[in-house]
PDB file of N, CA and C in Angstrom:
ATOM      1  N   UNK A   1     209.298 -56.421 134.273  1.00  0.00           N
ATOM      2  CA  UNK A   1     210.053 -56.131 133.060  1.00  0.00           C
ATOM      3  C   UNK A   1     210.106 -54.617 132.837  1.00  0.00           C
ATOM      4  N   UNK A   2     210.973 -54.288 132.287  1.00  0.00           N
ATOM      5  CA  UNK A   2     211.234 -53.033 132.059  1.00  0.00           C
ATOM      6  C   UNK A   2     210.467 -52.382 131.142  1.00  0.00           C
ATOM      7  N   UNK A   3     209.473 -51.333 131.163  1.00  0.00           N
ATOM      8  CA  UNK A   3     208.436 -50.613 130.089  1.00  0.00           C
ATOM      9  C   UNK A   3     209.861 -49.553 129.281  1.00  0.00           C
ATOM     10  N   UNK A   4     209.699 -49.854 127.776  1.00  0.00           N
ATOM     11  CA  UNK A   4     210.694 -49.332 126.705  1.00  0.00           C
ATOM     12  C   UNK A   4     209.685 -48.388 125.962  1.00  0.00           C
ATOM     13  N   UNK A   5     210.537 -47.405 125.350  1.00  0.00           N
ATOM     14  CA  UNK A   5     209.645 -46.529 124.539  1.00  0.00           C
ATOM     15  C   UNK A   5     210.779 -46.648 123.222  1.00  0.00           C
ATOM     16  N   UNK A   6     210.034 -47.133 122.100  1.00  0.00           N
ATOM     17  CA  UNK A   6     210.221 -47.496 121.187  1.00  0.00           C
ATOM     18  C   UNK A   6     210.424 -46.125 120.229  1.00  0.00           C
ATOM     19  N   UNK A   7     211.523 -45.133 119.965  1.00  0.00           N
ATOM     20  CA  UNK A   7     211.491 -43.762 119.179  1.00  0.00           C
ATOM     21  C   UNK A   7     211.924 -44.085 117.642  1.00  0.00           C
ATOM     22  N   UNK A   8     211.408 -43.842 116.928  1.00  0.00           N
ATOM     23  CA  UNK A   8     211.353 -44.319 115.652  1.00  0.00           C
ATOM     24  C   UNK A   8     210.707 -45.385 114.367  1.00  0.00           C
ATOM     25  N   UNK A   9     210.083 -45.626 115.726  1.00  0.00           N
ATOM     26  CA  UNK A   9     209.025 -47.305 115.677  1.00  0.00           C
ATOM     27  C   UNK A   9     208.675 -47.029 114.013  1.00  0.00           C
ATOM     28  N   UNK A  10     208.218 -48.520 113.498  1.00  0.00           N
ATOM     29  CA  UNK A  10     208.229 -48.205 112.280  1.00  0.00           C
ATOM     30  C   UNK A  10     206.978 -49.693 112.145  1.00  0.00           C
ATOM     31  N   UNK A  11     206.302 -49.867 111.305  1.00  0.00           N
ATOM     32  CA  UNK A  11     205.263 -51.149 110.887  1.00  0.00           C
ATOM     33  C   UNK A  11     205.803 -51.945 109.707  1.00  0.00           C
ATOM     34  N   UNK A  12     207.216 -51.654 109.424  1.00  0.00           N
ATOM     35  CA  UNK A  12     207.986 -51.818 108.125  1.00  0.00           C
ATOM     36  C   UNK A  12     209.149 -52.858 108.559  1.00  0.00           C
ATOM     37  N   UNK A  13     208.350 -54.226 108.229  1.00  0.00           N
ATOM     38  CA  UNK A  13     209.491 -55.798 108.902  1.00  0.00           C
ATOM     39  C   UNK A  13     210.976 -55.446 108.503  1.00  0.00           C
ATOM     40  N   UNK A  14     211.135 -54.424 107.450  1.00  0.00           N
ATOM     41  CA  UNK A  14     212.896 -53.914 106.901  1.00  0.00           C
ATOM     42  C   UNK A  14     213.504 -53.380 107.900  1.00  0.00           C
ATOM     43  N   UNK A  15     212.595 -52.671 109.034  1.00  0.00           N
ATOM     44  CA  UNK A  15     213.673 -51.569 109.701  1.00  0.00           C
ATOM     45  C   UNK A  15     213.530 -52.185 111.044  1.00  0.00           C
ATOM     46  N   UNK A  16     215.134 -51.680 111.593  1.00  0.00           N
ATOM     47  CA  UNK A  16     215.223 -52.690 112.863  1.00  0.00           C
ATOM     48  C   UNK A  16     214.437 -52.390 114.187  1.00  0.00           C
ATOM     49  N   UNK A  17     213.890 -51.438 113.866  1.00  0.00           N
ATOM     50  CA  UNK A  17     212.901 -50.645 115.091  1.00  0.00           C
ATOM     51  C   UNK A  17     211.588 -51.863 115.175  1.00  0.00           C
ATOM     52  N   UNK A  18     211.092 -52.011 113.767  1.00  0.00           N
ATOM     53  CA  UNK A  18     210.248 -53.199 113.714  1.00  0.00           C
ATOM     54  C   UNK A  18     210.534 -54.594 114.611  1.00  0.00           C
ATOM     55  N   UNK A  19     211.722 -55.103 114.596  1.00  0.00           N
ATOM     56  CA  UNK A  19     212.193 -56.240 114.755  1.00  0.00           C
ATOM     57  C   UNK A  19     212.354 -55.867 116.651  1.00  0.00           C
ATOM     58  N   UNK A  20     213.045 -54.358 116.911  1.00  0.00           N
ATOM     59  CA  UNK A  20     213.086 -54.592 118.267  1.00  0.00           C
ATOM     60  C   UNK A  20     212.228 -54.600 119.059  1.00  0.00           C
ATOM     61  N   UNK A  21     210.687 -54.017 117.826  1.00  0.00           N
ATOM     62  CA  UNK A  21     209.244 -54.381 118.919  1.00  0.00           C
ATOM     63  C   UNK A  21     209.237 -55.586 118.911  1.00  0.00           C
ATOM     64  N   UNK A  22     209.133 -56.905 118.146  1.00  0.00           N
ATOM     65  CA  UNK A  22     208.812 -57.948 117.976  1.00  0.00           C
ATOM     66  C   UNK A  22     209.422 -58.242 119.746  1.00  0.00           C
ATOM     67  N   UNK A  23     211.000 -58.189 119.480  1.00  0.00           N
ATOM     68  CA  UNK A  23     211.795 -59.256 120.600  1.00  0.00           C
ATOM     69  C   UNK A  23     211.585 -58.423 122.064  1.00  0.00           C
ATOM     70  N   UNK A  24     211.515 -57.390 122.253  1.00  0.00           N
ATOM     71  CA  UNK A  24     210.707 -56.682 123.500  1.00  0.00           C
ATOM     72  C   UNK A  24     209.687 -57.234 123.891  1.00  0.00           C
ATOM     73  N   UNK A  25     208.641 -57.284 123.244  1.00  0.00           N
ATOM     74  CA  UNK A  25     207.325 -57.795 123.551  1.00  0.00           C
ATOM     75  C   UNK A  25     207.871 -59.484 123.834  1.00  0.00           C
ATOM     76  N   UNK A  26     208.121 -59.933 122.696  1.00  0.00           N
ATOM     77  CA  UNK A  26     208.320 -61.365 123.357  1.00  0.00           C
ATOM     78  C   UNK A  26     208.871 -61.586 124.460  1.00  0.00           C
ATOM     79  N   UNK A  27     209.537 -60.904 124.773  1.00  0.00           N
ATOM     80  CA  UNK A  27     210.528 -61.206 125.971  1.00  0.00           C
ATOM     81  C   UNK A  27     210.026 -60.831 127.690  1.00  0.00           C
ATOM     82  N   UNK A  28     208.688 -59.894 126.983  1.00  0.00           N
ATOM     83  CA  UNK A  28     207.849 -59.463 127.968  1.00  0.00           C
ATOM     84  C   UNK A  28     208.207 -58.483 128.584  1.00  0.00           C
ATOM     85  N   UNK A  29     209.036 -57.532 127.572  1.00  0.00           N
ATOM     86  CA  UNK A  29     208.665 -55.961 128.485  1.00  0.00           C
ATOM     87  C   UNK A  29     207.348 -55.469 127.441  1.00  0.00           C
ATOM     88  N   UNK A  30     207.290 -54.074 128.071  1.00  0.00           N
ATOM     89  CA  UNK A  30     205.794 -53.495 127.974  1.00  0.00           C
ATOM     90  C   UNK A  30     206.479 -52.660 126.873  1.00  0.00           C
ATOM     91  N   UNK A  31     205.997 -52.199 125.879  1.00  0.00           N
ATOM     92  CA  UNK A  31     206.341 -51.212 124.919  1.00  0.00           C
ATOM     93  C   UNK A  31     205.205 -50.083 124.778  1.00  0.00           C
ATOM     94  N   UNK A  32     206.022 -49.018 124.365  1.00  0.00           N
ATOM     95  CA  UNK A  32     205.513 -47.771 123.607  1.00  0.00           C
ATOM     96  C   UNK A  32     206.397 -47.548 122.554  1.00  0.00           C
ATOM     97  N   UNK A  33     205.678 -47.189 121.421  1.00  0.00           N
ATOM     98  CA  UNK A  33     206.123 -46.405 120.331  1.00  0.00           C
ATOM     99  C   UNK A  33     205.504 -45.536 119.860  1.00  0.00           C
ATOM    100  N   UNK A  34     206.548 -44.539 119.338  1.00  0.00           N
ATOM    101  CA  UNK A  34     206.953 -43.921 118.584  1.00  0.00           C
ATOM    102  C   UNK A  34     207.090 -43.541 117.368  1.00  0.00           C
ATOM    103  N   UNK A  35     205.971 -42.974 116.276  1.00  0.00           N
ATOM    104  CA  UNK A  35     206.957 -43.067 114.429  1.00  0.00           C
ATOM    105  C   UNK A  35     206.283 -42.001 114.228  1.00  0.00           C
ATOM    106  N   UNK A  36     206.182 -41.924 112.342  1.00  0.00           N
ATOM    107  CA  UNK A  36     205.719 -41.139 111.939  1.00  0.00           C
ATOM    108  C   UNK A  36     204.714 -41.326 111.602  1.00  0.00           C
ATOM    109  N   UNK A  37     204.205 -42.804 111.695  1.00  0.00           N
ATOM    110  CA  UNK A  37     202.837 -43.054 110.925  1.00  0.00           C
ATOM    111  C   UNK A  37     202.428 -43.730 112.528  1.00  0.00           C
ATOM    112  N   UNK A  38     200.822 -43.794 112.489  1.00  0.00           N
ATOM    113  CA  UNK A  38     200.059 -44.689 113.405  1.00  0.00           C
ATOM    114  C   UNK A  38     200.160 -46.032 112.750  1.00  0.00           C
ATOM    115  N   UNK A  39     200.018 -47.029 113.814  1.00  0.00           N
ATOM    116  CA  UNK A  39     200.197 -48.528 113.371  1.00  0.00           C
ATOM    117  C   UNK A  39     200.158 -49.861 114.179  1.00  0.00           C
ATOM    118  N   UNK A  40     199.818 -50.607 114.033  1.00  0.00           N
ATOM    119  CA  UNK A  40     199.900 -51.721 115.354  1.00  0.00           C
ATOM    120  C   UNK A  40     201.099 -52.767 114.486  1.00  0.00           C
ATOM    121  N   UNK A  41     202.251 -53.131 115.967  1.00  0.00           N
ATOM    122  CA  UNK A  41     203.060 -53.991 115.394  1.00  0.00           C
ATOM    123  C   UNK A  41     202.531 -54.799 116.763  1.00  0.00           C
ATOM    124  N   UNK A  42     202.678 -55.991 116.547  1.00  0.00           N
ATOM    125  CA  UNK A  42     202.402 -57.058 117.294  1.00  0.00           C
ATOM    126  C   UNK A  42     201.934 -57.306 118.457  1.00  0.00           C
ATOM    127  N   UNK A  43     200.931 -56.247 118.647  1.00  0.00           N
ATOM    128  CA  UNK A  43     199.509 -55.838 119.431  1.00  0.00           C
ATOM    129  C   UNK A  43     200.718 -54.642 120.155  1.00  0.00           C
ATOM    130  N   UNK A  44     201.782 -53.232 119.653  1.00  0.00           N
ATOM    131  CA  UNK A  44     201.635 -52.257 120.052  1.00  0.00           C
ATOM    132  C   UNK A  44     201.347 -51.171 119.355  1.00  0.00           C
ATOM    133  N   UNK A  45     200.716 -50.446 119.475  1.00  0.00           N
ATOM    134  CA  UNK A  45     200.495 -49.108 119.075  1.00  0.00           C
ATOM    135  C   UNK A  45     201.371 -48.654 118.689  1.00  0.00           C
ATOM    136  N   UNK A  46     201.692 -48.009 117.497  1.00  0.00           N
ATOM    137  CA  UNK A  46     202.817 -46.877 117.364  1.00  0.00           C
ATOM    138  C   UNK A  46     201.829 -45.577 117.129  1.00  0.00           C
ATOM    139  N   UNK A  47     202.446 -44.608 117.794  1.00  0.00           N
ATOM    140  CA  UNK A  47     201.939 -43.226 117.973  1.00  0.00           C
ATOM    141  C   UNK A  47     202.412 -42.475 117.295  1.00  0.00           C
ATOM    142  N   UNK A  48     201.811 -41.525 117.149  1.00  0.00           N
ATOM    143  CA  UNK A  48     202.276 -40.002 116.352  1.00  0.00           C
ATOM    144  C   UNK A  48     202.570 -39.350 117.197  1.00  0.00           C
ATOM    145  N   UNK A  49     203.320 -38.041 116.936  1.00  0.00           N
ATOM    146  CA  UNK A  49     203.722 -36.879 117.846  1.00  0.00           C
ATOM    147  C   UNK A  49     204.201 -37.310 119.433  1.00  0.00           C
ATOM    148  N   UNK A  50     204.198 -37.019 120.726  1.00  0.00           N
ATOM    149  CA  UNK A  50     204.507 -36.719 121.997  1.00  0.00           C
ATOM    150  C   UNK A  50     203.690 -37.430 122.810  1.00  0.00           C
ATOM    151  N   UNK A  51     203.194 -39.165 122.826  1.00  0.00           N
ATOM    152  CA  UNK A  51     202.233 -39.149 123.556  1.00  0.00           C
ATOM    153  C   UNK A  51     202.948 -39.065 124.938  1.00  0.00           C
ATOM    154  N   UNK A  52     201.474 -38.485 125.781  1.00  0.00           N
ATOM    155  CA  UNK A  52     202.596 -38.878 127.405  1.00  0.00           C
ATOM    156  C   UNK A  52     202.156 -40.199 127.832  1.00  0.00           C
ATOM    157  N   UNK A  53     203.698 -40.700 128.584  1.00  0.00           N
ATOM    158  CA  UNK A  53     203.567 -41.937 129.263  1.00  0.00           C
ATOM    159  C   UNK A  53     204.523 -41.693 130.519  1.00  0.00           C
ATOM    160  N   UNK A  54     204.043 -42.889 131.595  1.00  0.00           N
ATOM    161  CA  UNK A  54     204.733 -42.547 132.767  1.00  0.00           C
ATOM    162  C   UNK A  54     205.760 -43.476 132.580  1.00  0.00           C
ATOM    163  N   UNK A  55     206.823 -43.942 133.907  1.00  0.00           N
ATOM    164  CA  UNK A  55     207.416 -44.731 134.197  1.00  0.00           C
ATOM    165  C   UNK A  55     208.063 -45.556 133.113  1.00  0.00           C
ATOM    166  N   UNK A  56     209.245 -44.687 131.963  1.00  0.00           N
ATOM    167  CA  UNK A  56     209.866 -44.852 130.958  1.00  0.00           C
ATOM    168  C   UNK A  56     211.236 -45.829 131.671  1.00  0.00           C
ATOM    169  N   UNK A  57     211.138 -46.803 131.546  1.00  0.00           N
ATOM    170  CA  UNK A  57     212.614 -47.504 131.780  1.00  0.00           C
ATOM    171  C   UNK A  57     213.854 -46.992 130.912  1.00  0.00           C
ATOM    172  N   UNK A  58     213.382 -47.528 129.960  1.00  0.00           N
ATOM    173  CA  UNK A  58     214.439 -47.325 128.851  1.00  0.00           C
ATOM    174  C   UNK A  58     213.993 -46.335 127.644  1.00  0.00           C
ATOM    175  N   UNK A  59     214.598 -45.596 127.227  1.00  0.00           N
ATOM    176  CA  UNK A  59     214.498 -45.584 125.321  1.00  0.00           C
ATOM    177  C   UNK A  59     215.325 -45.687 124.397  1.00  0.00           C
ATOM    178  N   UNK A  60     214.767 -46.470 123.497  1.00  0.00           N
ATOM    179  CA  UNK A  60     215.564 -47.075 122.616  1.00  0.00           C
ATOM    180  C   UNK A  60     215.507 -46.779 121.597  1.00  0.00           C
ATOM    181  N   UNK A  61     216.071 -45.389 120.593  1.00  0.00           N
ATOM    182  CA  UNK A  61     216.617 -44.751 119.756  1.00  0.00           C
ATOM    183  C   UNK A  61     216.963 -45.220 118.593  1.00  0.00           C
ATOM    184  N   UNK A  62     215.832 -44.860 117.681  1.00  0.00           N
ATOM    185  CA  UNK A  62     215.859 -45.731 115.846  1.00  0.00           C
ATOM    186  C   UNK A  62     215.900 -44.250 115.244  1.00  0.00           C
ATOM    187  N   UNK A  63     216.082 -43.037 115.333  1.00  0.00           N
ATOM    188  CA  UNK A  63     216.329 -42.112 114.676  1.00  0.00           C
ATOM    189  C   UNK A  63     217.135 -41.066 114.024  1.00  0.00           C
ATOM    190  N   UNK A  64     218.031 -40.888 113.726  1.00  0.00           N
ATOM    191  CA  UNK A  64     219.285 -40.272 113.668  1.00  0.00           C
ATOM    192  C   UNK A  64     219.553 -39.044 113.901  1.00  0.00           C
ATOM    193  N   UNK A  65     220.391 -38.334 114.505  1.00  0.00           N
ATOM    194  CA  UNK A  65     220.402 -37.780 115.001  1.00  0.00           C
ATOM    195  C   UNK A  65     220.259 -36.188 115.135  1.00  0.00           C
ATOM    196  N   UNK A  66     220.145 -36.153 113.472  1.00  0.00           N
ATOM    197  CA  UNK A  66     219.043 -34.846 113.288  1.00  0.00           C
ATOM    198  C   UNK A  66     218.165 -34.485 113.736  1.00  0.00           C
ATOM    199  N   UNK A  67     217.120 -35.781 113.570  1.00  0.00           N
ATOM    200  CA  UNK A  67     215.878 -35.840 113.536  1.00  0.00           C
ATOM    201  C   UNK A  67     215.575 -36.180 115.535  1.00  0.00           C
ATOM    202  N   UNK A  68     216.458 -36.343 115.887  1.00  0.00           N
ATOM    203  CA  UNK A  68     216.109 -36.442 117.471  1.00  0.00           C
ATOM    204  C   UNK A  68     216.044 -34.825 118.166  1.00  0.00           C
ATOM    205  N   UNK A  69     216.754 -34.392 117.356  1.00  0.00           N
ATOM    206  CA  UNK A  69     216.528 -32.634 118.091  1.00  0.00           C
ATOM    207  C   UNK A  69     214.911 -32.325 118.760  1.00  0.00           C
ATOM    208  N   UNK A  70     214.282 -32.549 117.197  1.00  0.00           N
ATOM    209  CA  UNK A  70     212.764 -32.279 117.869  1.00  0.00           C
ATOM    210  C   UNK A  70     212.015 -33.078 118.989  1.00  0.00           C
ATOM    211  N   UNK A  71     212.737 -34.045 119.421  1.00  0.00           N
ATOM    212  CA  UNK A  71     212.551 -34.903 120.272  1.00  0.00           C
ATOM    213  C   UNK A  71     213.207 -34.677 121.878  1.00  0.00           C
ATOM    214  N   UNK A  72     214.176 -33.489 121.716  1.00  0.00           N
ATOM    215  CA  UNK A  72     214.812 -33.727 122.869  1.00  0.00           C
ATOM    216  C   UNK A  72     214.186 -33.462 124.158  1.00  0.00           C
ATOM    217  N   UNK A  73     212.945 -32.745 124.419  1.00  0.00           N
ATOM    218  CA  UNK A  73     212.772 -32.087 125.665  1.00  0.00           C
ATOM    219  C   UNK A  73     211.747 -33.631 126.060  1.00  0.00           C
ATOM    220  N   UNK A  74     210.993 -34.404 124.947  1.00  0.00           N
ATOM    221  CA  UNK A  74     210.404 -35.325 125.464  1.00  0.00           C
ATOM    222  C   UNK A  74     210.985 -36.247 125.617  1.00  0.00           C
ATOM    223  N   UNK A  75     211.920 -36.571 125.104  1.00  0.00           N
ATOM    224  CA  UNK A  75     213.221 -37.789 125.352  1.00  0.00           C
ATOM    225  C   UNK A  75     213.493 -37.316 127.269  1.00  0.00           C
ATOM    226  N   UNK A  76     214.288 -36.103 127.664  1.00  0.00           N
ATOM    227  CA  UNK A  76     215.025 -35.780 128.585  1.00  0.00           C
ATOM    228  C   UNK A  76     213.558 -35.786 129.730  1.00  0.00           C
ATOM    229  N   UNK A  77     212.274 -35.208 129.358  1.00  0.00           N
ATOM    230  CA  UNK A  77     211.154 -34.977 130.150  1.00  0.00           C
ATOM    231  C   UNK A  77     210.340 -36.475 130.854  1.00  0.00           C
ATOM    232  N   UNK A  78     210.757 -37.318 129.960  1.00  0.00           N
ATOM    233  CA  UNK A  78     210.174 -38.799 130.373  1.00  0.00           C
ATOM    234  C   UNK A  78     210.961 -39.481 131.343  1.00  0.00           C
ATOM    235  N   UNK A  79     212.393 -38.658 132.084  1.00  0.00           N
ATOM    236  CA  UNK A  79     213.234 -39.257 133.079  1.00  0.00           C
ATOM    237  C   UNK A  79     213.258 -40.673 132.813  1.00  0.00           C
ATOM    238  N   UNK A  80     213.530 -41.330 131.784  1.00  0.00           N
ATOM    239  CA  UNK A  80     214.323 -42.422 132.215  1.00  0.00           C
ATOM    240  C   UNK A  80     215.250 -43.254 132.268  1.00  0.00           C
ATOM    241  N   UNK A  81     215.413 -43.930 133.108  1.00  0.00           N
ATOM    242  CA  UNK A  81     216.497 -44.489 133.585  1.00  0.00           C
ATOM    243  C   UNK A  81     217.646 -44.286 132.436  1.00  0.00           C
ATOM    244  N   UNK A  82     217.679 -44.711 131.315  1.00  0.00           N
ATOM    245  CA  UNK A  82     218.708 -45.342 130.110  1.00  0.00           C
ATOM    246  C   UNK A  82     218.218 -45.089 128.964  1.00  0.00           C
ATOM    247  N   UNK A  83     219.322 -44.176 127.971  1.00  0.00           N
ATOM    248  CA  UNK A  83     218.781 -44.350 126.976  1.00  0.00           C
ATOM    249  C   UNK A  83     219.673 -44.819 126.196  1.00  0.00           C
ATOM    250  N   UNK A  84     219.452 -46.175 125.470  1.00  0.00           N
ATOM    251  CA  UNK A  84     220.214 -46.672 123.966  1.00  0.00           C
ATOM    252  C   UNK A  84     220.104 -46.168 122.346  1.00  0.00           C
ATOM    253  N   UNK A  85     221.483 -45.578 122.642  1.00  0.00           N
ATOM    254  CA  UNK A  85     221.647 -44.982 120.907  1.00  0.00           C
ATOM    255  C   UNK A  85     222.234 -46.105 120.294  1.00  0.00           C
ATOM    256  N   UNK A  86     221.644 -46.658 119.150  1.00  0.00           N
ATOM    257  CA  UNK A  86     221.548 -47.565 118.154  1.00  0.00           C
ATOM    258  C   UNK A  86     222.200 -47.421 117.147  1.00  0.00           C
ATOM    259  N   UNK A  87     222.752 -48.196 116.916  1.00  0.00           N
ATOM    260  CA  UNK A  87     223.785 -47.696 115.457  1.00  0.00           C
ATOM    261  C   UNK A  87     223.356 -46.762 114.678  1.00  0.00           C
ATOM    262  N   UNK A  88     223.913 -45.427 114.589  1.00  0.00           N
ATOM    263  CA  UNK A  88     223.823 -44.482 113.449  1.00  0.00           C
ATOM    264  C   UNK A  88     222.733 -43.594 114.005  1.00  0.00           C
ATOM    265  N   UNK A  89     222.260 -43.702 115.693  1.00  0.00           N
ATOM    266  CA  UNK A  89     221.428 -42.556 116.285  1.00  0.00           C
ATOM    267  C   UNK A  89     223.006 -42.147 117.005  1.00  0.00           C
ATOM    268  N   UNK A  90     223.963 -42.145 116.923  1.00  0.00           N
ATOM    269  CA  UNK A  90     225.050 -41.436 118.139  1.00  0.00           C
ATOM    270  C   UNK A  90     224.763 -39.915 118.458  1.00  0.00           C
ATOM    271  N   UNK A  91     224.570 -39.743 118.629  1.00  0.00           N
ATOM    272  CA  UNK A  91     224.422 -37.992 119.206  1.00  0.00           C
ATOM    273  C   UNK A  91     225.160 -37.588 120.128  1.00  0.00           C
ATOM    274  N   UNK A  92     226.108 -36.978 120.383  1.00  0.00           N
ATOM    275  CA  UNK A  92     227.294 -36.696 121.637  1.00  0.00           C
ATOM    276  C   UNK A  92     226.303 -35.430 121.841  1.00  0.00           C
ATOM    277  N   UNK A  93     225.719 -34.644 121.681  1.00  0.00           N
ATOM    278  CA  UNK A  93     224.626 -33.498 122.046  1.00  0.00           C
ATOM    279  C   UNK A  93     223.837 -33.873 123.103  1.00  0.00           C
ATOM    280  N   UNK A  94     223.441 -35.292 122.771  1.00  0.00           N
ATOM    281  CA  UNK A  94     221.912 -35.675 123.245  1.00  0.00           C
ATOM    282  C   UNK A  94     222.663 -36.857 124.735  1.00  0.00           C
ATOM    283  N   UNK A  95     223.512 -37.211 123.870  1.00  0.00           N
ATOM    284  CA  UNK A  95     224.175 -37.980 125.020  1.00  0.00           C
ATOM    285  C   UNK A  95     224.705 -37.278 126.472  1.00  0.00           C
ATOM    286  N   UNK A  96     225.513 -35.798 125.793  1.00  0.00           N
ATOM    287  CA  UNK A  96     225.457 -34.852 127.296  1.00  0.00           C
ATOM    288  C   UNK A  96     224.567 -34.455 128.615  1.00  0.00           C
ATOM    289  N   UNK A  97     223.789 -33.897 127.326  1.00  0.00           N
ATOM    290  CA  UNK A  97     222.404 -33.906 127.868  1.00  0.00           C
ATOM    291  C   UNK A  97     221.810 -34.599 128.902  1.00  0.00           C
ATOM    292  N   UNK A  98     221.355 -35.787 128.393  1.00  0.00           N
ATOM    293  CA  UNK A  98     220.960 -36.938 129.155  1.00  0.00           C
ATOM    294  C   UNK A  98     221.874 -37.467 130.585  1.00  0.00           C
ATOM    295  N   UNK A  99     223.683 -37.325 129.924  1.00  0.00           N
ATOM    296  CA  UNK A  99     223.915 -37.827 131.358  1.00  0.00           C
ATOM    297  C   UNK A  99     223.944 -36.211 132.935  1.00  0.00           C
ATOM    298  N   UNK A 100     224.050 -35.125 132.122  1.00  0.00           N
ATOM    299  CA  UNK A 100     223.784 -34.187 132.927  1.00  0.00           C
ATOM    300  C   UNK A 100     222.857 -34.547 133.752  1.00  0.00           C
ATOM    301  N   UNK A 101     221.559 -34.843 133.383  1.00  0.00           N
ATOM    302  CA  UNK A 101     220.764 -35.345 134.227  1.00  0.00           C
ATOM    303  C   UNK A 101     219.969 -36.676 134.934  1.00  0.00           C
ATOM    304  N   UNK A 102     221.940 -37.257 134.438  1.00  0.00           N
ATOM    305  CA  UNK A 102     221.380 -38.335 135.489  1.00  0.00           C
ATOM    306  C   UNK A 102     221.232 -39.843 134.671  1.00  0.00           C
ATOM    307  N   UNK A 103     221.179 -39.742 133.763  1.00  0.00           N
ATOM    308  CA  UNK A 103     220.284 -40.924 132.994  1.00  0.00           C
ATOM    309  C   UNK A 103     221.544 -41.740 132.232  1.00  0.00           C
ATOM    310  N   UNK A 104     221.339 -42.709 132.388  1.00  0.00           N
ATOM    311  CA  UNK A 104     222.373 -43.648 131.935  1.00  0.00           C
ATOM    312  C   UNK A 104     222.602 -43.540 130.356  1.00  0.00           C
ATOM    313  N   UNK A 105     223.474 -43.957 129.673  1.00  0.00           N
ATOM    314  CA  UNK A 105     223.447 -43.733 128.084  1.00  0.00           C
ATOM    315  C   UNK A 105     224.536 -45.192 127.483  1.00  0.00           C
ATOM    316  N   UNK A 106     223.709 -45.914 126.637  1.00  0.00           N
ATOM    317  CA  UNK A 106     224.314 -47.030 126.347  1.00  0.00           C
ATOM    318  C   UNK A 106     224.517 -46.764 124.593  1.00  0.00           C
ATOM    319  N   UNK A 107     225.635 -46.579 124.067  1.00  0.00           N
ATOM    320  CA  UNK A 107     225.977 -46.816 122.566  1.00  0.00           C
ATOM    321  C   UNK A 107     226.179 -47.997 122.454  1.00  0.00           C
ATOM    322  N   UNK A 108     224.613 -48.943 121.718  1.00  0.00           N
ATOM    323  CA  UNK A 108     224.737 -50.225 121.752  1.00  0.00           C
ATOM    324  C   UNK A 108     223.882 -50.341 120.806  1.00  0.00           C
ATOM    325  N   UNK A 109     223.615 -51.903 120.346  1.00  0.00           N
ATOM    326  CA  UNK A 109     222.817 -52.136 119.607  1.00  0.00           C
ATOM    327  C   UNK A 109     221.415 -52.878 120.727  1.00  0.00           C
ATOM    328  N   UNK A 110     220.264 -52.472 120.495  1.00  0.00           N
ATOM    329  CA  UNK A 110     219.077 -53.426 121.822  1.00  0.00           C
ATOM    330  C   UNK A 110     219.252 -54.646 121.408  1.00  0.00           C
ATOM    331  N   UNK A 111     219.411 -54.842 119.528  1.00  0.00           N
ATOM    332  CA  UNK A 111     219.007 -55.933 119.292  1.00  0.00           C
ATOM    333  C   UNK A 111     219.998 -57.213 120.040  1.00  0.00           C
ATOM    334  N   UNK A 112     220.838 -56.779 119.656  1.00  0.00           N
ATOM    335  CA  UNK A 112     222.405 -57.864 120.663  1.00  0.00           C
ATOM    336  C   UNK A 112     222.568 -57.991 121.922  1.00  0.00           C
ATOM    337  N   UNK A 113     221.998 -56.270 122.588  1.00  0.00           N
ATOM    338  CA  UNK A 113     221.634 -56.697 124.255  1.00  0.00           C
ATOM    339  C   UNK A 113     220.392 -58.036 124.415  1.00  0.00           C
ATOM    340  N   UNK A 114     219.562 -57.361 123.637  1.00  0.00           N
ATOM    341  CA  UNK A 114     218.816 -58.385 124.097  1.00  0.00           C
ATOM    342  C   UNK A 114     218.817 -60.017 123.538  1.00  0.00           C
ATOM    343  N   UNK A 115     219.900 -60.388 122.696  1.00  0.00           N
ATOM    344  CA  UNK A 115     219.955 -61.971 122.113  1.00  0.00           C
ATOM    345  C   UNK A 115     220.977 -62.146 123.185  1.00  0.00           C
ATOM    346  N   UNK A 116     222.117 -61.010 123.851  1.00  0.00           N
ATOM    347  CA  UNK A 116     222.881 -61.652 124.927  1.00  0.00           C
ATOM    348  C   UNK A 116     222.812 -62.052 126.353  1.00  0.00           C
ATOM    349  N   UNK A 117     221.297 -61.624 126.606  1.00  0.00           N
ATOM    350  CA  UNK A 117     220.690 -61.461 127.788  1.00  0.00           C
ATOM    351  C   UNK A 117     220.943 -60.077 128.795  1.00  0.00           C
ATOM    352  N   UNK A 118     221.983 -59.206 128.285  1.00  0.00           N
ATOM    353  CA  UNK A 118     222.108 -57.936 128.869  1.00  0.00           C
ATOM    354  C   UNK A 118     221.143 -56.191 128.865  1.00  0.00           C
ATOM    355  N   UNK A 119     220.198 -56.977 128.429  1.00  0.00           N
ATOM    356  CA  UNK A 119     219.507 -55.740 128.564  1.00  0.00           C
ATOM    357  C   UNK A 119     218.491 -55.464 129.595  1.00  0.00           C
TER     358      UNK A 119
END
């Protein structure tokens, strides 16, 4: 399964970052997150600040796109494969970026990839 890094992760059942740890994990990829607070959602960790991790499949983008600036060199530095901007993260900045080097870029929702089986 594909290991996802969860950016925006949240411990708050309202926000959809919450909900896309739930159906990740169930579905049996490996997660990392991401927020502003430390927290366990459904046995994952959410982290503070930059942790490092290897072998990033995907990331999947709960932040908007202000707030991803400070994020960009560890977003682009974790090489991986795909990253999904989520409704209302669009960034055409971050999206350049990323495909300059390579990395796939999906303007999608995870939650619908993953109820359609396309993710």
């Amino acid at each position: 399964m594909k290991k996802t890094l969860v950016l925006g992760a949240s411990d708050n059942p309202d926000r959809v970052s919450y909900e896309a740890i739930r159906r990740l994990t169930s579905k049996g990829h490996k997660v990392v997150a991401v927020g502003l607070r430390e927290a366990n959602v459904f046995g994952v960790d959410i982290q503070k600040g930059l942790p490092p991790t290897e072998d990033v499949d995907t990331i999947t983008l709960y932040l908007n796109p202000e707030r991803q600036k400070d994020y960009y060199d560890y977003i682009l530095g974790l090489h991986p494969k795909r990253i999904i901007f989520n409704p209302g993260t669009e960034n055409f900045e971050l999206v350049r970026m990323a495909k300059e080097k390579g990395i796939e870029v999906e303007i999608a929702c995870t939650l619908v990839m993953l109820s359609v089986g396309v993710y």
